[in-house]
Protein backbone atom coordinates (compact mmCIF):
# COMPACT_ATOMS: atom_id res chain seq x y z
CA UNK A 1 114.41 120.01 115.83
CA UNK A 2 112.14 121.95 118.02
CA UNK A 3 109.42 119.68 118.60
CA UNK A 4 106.88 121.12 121.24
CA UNK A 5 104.82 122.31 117.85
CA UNK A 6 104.34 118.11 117.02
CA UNK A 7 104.15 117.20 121.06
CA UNK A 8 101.18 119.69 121.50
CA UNK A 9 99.55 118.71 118.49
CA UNK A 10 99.92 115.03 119.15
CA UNK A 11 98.81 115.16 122.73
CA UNK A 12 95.17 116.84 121.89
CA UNK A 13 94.84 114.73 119.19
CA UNK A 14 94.84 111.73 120.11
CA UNK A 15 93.22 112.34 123.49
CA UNK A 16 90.53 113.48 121.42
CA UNK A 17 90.11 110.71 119.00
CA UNK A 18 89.85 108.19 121.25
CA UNK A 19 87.89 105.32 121.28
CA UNK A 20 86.45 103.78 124.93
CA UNK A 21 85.77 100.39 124.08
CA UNK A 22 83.33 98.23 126.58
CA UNK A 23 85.23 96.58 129.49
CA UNK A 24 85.09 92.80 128.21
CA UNK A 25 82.89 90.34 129.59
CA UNK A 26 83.28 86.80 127.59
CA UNK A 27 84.54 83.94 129.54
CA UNK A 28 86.47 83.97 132.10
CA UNK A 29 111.88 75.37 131.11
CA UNK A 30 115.17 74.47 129.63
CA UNK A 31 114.13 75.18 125.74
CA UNK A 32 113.10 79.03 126.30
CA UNK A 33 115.45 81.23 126.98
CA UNK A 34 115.11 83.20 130.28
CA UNK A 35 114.54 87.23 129.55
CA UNK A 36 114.12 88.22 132.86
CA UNK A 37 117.16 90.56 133.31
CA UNK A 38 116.83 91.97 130.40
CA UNK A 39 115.99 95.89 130.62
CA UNK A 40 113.93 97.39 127.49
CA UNK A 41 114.88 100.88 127.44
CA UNK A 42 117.75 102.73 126.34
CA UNK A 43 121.10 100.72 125.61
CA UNK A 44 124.18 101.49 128.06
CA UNK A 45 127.33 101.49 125.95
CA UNK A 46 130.54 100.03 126.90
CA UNK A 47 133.76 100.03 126.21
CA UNK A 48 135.00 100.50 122.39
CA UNK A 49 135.91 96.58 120.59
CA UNK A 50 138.48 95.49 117.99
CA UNK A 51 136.65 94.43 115.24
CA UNK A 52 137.35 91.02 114.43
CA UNK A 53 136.04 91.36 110.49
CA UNK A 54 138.31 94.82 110.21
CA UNK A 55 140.12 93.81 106.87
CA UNK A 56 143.54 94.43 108.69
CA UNK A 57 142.71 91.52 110.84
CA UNK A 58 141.07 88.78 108.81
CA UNK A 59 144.07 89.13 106.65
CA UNK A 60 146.40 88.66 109.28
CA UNK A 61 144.73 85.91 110.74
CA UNK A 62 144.65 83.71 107.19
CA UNK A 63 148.39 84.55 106.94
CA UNK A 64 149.01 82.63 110.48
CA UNK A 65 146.90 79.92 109.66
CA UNK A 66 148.13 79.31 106.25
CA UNK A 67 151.90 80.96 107.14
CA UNK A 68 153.17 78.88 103.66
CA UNK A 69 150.33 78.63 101.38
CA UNK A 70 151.56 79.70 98.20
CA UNK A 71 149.19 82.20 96.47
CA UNK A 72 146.92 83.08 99.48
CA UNK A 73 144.42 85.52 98.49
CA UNK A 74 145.29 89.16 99.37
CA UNK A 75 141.94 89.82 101.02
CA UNK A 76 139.92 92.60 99.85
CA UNK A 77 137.11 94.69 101.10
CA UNK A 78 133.88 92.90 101.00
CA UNK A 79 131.78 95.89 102.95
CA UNK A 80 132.19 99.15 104.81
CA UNK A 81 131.14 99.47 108.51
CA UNK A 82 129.56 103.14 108.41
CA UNK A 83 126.79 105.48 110.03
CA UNK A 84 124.65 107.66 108.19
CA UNK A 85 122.90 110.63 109.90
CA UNK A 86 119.69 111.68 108.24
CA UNK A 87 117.84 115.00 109.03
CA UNK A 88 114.43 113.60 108.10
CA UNK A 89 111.96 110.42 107.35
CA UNK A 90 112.77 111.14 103.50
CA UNK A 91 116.23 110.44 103.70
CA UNK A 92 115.40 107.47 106.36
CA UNK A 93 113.41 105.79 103.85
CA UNK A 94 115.67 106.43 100.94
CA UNK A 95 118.18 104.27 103.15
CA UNK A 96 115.58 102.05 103.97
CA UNK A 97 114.53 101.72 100.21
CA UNK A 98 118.14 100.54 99.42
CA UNK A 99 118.28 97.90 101.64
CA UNK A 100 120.38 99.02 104.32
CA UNK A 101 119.88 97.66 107.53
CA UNK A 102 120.04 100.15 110.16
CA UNK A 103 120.67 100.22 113.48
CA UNK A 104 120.57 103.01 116.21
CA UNK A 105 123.16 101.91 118.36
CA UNK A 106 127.26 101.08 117.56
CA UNK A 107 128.20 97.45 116.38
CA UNK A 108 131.56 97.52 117.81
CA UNK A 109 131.06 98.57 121.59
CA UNK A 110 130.16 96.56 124.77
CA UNK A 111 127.06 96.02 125.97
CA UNK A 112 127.22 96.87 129.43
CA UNK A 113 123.31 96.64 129.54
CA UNK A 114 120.81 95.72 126.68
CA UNK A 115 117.86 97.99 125.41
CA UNK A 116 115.10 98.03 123.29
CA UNK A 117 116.88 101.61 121.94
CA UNK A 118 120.13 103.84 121.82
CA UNK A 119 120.23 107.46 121.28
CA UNK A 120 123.77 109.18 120.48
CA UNK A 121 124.71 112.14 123.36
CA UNK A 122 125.93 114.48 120.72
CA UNK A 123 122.26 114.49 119.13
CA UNK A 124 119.40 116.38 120.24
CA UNK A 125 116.52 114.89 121.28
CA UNK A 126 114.02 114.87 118.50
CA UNK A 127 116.29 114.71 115.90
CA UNK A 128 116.78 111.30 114.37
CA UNK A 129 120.45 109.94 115.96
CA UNK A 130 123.08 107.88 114.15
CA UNK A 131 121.92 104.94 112.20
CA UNK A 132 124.51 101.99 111.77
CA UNK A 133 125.24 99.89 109.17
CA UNK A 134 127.17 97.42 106.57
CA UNK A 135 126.92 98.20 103.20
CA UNK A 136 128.58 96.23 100.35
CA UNK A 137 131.71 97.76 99.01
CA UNK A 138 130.05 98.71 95.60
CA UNK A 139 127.22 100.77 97.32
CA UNK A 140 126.48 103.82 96.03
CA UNK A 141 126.21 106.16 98.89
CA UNK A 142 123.20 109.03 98.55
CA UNK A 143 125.07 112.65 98.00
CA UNK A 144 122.56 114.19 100.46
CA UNK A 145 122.77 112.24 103.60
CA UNK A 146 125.58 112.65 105.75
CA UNK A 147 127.78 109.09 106.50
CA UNK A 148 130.87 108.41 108.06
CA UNK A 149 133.34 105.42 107.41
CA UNK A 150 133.93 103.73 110.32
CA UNK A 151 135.70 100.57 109.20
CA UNK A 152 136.81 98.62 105.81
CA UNK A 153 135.76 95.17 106.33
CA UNK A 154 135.93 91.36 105.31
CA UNK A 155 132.82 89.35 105.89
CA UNK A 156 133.57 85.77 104.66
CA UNK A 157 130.38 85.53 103.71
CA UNK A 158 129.88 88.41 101.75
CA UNK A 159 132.33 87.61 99.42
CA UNK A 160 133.55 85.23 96.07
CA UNK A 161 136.90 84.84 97.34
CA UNK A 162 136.20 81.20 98.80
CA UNK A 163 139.20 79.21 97.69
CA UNK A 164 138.35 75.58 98.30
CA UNK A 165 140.97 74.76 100.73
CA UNK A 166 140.42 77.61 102.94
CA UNK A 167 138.95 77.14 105.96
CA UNK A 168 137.02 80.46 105.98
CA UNK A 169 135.37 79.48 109.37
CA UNK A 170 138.34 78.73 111.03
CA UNK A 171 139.61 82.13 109.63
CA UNK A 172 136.82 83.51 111.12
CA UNK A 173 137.32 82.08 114.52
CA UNK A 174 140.99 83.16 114.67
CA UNK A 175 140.49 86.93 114.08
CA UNK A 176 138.23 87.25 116.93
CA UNK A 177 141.27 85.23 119.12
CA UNK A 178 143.72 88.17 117.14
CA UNK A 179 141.29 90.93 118.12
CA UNK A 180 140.84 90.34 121.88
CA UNK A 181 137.21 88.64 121.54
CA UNK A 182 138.11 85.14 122.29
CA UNK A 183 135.81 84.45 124.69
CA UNK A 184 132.52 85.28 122.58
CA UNK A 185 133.64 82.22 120.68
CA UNK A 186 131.41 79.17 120.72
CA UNK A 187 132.93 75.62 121.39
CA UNK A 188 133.60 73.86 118.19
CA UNK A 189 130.96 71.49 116.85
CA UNK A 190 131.83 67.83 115.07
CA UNK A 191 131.40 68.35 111.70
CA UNK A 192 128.28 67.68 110.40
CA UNK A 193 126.86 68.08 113.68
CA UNK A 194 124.74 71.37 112.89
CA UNK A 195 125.33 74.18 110.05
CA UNK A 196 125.54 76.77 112.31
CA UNK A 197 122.79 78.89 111.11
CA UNK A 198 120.59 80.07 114.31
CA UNK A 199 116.96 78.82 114.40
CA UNK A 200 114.34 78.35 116.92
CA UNK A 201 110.84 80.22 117.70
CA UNK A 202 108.95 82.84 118.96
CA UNK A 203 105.60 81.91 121.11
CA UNK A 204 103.32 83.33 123.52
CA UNK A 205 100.55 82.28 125.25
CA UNK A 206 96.92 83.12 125.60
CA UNK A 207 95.40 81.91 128.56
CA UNK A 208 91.83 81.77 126.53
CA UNK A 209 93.09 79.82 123.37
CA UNK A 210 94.20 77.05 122.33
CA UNK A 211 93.86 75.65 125.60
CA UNK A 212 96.71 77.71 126.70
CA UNK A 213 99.32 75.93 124.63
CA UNK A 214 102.06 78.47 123.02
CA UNK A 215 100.94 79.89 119.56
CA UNK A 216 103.51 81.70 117.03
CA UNK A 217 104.34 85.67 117.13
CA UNK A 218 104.39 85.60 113.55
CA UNK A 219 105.76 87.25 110.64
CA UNK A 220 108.05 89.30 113.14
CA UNK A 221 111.66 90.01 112.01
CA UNK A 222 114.25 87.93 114.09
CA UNK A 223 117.21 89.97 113.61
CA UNK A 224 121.10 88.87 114.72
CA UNK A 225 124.80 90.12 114.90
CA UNK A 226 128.11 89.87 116.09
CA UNK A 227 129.46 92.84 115.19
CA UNK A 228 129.49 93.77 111.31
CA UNK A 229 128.46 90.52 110.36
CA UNK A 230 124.12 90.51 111.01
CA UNK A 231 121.62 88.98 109.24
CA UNK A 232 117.76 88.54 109.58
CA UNK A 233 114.88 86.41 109.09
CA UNK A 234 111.10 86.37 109.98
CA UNK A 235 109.34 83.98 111.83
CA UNK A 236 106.29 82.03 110.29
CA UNK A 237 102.96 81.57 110.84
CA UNK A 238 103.82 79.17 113.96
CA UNK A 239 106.54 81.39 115.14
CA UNK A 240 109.72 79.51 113.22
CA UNK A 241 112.20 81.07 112.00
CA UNK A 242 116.02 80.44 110.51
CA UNK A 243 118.84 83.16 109.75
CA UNK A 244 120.59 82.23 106.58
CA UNK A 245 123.82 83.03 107.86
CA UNK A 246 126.14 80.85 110.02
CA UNK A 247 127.99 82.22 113.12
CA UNK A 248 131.03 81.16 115.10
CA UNK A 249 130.47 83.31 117.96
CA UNK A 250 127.65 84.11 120.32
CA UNK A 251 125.14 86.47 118.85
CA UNK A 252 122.94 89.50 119.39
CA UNK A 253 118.89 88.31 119.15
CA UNK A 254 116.41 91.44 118.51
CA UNK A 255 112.73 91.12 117.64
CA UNK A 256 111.80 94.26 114.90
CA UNK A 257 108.12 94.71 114.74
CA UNK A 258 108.18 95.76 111.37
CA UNK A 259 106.17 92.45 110.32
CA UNK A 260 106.47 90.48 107.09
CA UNK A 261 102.54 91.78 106.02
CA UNK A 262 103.77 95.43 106.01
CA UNK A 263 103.05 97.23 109.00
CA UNK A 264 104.85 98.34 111.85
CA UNK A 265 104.66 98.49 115.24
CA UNK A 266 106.41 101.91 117.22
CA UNK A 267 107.74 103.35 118.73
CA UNK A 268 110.96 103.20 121.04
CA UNK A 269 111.23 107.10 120.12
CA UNK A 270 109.22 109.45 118.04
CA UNK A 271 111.54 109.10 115.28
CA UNK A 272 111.80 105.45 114.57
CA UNK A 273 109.17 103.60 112.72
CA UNK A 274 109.14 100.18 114.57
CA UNK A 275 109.95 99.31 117.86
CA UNK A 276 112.77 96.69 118.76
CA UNK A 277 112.45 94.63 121.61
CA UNK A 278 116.31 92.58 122.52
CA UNK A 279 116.23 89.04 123.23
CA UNK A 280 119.58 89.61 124.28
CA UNK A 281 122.74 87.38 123.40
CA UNK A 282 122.48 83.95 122.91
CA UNK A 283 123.87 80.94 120.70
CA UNK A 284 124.70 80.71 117.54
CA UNK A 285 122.90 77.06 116.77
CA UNK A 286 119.43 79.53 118.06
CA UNK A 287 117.15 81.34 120.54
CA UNK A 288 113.98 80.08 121.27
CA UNK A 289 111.45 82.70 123.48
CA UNK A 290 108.57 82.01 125.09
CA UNK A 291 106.29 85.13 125.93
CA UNK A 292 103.26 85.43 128.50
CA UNK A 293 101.65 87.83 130.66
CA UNK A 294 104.19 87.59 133.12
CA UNK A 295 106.61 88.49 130.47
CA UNK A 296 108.51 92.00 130.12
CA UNK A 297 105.17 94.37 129.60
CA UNK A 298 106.55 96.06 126.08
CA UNK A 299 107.62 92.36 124.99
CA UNK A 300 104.16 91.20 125.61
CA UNK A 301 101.60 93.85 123.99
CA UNK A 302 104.40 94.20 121.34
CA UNK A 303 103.80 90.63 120.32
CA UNK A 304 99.91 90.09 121.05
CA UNK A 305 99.57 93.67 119.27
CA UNK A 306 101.46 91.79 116.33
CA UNK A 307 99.48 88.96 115.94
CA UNK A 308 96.20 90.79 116.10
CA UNK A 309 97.26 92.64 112.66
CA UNK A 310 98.76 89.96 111.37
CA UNK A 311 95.34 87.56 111.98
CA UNK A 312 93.45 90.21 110.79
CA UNK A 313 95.22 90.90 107.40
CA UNK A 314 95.02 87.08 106.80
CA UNK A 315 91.18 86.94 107.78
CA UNK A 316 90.85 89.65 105.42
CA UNK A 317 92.59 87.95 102.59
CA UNK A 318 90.22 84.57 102.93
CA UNK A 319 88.51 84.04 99.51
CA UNK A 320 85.31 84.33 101.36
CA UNK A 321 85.82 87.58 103.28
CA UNK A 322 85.33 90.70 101.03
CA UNK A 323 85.89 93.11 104.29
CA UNK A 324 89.18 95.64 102.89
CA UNK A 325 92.62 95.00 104.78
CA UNK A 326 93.68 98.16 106.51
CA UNK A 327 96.73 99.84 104.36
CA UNK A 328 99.90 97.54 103.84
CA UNK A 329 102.11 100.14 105.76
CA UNK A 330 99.73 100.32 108.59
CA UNK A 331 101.55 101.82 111.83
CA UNK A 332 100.16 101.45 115.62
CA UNK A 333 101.69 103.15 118.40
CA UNK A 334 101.32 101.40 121.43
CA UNK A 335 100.75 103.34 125.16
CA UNK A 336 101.85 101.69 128.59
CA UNK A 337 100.11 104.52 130.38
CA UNK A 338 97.14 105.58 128.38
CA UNK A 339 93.35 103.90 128.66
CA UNK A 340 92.35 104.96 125.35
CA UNK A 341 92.66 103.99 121.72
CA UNK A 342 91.79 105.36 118.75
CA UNK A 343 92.54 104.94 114.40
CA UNK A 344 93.19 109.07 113.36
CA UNK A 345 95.21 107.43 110.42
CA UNK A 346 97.69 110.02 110.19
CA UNK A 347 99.97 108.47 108.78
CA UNK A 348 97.29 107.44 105.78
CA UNK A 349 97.17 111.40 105.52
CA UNK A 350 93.67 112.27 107.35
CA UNK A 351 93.22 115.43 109.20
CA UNK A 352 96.56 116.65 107.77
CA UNK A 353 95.24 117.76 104.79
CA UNK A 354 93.15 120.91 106.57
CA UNK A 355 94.12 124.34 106.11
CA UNK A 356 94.41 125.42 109.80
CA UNK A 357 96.28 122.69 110.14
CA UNK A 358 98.91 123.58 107.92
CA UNK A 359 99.36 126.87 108.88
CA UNK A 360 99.82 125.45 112.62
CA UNK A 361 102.46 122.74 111.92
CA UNK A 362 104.51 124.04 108.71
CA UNK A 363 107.47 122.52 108.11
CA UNK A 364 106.34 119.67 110.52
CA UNK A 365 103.92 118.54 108.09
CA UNK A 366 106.38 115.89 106.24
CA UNK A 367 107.17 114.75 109.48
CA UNK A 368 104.08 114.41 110.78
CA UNK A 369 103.03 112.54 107.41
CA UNK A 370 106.08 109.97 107.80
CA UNK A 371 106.20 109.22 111.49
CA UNK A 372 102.51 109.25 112.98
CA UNK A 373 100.65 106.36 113.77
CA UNK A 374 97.55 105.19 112.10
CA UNK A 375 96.65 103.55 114.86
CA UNK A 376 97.05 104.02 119.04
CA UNK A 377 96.71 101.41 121.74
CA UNK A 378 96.01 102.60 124.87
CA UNK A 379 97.56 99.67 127.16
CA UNK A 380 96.79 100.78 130.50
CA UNK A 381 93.88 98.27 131.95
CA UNK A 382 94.74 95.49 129.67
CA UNK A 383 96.60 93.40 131.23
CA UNK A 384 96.02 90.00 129.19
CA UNK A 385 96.30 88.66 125.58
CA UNK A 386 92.74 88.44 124.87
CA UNK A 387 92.35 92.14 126.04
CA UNK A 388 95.02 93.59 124.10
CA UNK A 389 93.89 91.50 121.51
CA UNK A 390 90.12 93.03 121.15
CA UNK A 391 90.88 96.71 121.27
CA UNK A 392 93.67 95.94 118.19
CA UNK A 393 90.73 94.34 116.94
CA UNK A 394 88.01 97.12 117.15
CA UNK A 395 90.37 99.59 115.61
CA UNK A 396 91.36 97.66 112.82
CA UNK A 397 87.94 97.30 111.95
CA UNK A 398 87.82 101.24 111.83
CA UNK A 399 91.11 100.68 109.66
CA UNK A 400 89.23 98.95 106.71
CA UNK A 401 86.65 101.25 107.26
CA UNK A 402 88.56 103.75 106.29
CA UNK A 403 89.97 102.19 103.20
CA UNK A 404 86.79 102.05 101.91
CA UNK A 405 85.47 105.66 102.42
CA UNK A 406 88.61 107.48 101.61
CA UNK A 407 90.05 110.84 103.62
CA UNK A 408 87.62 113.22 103.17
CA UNK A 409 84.88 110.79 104.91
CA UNK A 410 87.20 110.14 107.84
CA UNK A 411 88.16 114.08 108.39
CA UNK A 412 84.76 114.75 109.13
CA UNK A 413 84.46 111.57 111.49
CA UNK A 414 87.75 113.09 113.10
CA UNK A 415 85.97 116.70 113.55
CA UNK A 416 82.81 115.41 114.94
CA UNK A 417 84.71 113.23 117.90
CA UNK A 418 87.10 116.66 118.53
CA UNK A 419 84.04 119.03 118.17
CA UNK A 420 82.11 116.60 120.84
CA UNK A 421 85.03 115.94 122.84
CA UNK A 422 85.38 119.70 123.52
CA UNK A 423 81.95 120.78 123.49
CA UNK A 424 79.62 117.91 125.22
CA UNK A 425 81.40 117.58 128.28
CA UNK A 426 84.13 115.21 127.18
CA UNK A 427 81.85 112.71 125.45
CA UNK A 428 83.99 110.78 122.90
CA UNK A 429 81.19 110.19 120.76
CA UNK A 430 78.84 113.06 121.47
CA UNK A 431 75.10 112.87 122.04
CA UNK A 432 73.98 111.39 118.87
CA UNK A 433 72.52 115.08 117.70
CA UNK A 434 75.70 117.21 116.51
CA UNK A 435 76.31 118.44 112.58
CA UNK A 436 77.71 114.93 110.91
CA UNK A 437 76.93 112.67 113.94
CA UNK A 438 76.04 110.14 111.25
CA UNK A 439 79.42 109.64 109.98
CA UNK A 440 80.45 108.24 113.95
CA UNK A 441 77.26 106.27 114.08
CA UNK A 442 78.14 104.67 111.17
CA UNK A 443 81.77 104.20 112.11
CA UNK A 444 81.14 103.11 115.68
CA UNK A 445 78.64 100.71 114.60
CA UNK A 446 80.90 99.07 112.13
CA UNK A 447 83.96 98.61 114.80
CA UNK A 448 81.88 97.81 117.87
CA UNK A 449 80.13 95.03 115.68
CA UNK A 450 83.39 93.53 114.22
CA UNK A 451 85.23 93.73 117.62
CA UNK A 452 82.23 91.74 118.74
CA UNK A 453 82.29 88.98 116.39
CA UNK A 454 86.43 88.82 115.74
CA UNK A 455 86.45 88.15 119.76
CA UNK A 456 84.04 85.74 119.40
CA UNK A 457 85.47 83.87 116.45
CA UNK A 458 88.77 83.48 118.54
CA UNK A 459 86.96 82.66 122.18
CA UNK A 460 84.56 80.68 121.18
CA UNK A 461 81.57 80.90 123.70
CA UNK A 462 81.07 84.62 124.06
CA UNK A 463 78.03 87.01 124.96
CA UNK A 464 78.42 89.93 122.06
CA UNK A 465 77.40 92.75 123.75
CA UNK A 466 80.48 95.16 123.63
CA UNK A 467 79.30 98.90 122.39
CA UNK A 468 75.36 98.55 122.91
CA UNK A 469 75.34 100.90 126.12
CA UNK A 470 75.77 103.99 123.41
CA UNK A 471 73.42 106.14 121.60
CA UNK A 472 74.19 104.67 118.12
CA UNK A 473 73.24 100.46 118.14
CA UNK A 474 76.29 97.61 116.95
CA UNK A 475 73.73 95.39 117.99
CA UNK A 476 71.72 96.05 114.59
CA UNK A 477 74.39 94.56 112.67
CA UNK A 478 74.57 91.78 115.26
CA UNK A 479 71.50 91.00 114.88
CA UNK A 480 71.38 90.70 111.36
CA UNK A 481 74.52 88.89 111.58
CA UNK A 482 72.67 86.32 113.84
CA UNK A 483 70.43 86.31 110.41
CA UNK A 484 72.44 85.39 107.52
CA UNK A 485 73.94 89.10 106.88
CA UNK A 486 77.44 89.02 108.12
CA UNK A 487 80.66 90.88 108.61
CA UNK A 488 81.22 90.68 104.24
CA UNK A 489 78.01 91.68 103.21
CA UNK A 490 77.74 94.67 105.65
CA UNK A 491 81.24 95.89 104.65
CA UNK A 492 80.23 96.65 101.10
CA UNK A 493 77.46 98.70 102.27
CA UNK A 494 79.58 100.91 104.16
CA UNK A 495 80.39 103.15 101.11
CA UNK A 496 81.58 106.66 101.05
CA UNK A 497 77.96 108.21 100.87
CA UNK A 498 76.95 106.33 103.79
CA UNK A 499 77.28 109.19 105.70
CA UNK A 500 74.36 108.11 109.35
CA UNK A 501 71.38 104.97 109.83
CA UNK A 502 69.05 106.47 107.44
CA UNK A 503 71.52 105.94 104.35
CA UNK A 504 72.98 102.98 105.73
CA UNK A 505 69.96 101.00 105.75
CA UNK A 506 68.86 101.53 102.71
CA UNK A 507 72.17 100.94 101.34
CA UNK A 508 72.36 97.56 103.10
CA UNK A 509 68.27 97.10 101.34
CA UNK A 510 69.41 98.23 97.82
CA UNK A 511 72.35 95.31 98.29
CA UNK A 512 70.05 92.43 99.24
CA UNK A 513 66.38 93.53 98.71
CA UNK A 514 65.34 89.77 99.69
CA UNK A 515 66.49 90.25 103.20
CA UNK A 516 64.91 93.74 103.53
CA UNK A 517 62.52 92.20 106.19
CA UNK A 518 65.29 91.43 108.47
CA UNK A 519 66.92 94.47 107.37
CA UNK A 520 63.94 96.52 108.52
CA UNK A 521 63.15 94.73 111.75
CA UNK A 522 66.82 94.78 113.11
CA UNK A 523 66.70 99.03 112.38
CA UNK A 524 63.35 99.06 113.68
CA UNK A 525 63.92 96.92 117.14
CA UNK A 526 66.70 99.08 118.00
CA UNK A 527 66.77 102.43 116.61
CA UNK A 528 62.81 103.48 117.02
């Protein structure tokens, strides 16, 4: 696929939508595993392996360790070790929608050096590469997407066949001695000793909170392998997490940022709708990780970018908190090199919808639909958690905003901050005077204003002042925050014909005519 049409159209964009958000000014071992050598960027490939669950070889290592059993089980296939090659995010998803578990990278190769990504030589950049996978033996493979069998396979596992004096472990153990992978074996445990299933947890710090003791990355997907046989699990609230699967061998550890709320975080490549970030290989009893600033940079704003959405979509579901959670598929790109952010929600379908824009991208259109981000992260400055954490912050606000106003509201946000970009000398936000200004003072309020008091909920003793250097006034809301009417109340104001001040305060009056007083004087101190 061609895709200078998408590159182009991405790169004004979002240079154009971006959000500047005030420069902050609030307050100034043996059980981790070490990730230091690990490299996050494109896998290096190895030499090919023997598989030790290939069919052929499980069954020839029960018959040597039960050479006289009588009746032992011809083995049959349990799952097929394949790769599938969709042409586009429909087909992706229709994978993804029957529970395959993809991978971009071969399950049966050496890993001369780890990566966050793999994309196949013989596939052109752009195009989505080979996605690997075990599927059970019964699956019903799509007519339209192109696979390829790789290998009929025996998980132990995955299967009925457990006769009760088989040893399926031990099974296990010697068909990766009868394949040549001996020495990714594990010493034996005593029995009863441990099940085997890997466990452990994910934590960062934040130098600001909690005192600087480790918190959880949560609801992140721990995924593991050892060649065909993988398995996942996601981590809770505090970081924890267990795979239900036990292993013999030493195991492959990968963080997926497609979180347990919904949303995802991308992207390795254009194509790929969460990022990956490899823990590397590790135990099979578990991997425990701590993160911190110091950390691998794409680790670290990965994770603190995580936990912002995943804090916010649990503040938003508190019985007392009517503010809307952003969409459940949410997706944020994050950018190492970019000082800007911005929430075009794409992906939610605004600004797509235009005729020009049609005609421009044609057949990109579905693409651009699927694959682009909701919500960018410009990275470049922010070199700590609570930094990262506030811009996630301030454009998730913009994300419920949304929600509430619909498409057609937020397309003619999106013109006014292109139309001022190019026309006022670069101004994000314009002067305050253009056609449908209002719907950016409205906006701009709303996000400054919850970026504000999210920040301060978390930090504690903060001075909110983040956003009141510009033409339209956060500090309004602040100060009737201060005054009994907070982040809930304001939020259901913030309807669809709320379109600049004028109609938003006497939308916020009309709501709670006994605070029109304070209402008043907050518009009043700042506005006249």
């Amino acid at each position: 696929m061609n895709c200078s049409r998408l590159y182009l159209f991405l790169g004004v964009t979002l240079l154009a939508l971006s959000c500047r958000p005030d420069e902050m000014s609030g307050p100034g071992g043996g059980r981790y595993a070490n990730l230091s050598a690990l490299s996050h960027e494109q896998i290096v490939l190895g030499d090919q392996l023997e598989d030790p669950y290939s069919l052929d070889i499980m069954q020839q290592s029960l018959e040597k360790l039960y050479p006289t059993k009588a009746g032992a089980p011809r083995l049959e296939v349990t799952d097929y070790y394949v790769r599938f090659l969709p042409v586009n995010d429909t087909q992706f998803k229709l994978l993804k929608i029957m529970g395959v578990n993809l991978l971009d990278h071969p399950l049966d190769y050496e890993i001369i050096r780890e990566g966050d990504y793999y994309h196949d030589p013989s596939i052109a950049e752009g195009d989505i590469t080979w996605q690997y996978a075990v599927v059970p033996q019964d699956f019903q493979f799509p007519q339209d997407i192109r696979y390829e069998m790789l290998d009929r396979c025996f998980i132990p596992d995955n299967t009925s066949t457990k006769a009760s004096d088989v040893d399926w472990a031990a099974v296990e153990r010697e068909a990766y001695r009868l394949s040549g992978n001996e020495k990714m074996l594990l010493p034996m445990t005593k029995a009863g000793e441990e099940d085997g299933r890997p466990s452990g947890s994910i934590v960062i710090v934040d130098d600001k909170y909690n005192d600087g003791e480790p918190v959880g990355v949560s609801g992140v997907m721990v995924s593991v392998n050892s060649f065909v046989k993988f398995s996942s699990a996601y981590t809770d609230a505090s970081g924890n997490y267990l795979i239900p699967k036990s292993f013999s061998s030493e195991i492959r550890y990968r963080l997926v940022f497609q979180n347990q709320k919904g949303f995802g975080i991308g992207v390795n490549l254009l194509l790929v709708p969460a990022s990956v970030s490899t823990l590397g290989s590790g135990p099979a009893s578990g991997l425990s990780v701590l993160i911190d600033k110091d950390s691998e940079r794409k680790l670290f704003s990965r994770c603190v970018a995580n936990n912002a959405v995943y804090d916010y979509f649990v503040r938003c579901s508190r019985e007392d908190v009517t503010v809307t959670p952003p969409p459940a598929n949410l997706r944020l790109w994050l950018f190492q090199n970019l000082s800007t952010s911005s929430a075009p929600m794409l992906q939610q379908g605004s600004f797509l919808e235009g005729k020009l824009v049609d005609e421009y991208l044609g057949e990109y259109m579905g693409i651009l639909s699927s694959f682009l981000p909701d919500i960018t992260i410009g990275l470049k400055y922010q070199d700590d958690y609570s930094s990262i954490y506030n811009i996630v912050q301030h454009e998730l606000a913009h994300s419920s905003h949304f929600v509430r106003v619909g498409t057609a509201y937020w397309n003619k946000y999106i013109k006014h901050v292109i139309t001022s970009f190019v026309t006022s000398g670069m101004k994000i936000y314009g002067v305050g005077t253009e056609p449908d200004a209002g719907y950016c003072e409205v906006g701009e309020m709303w996000a400054f204003y919850m970026q504000n008091v999210l920040y301060k909920e978390r930090y504690g003793n903060y001075i909110s002042e983040l956003g009141t250097s510009y033409w339209f006034c956060p500090q309004i809301f602040l100060y009737m925050d201060d005054r009994g009417i907070g982040d809930s109340k304001i939020f259901t104001a913030l309807r669809s014909t709320v379109t600049d001040r004028d109609k938003l305060q006497q939308a916020l009056i009309d709501l709670y005519p006994e605070n029109k007083y304070v209402i008043d004087q907050a518009f009043n101190r700042y506005l006249n």
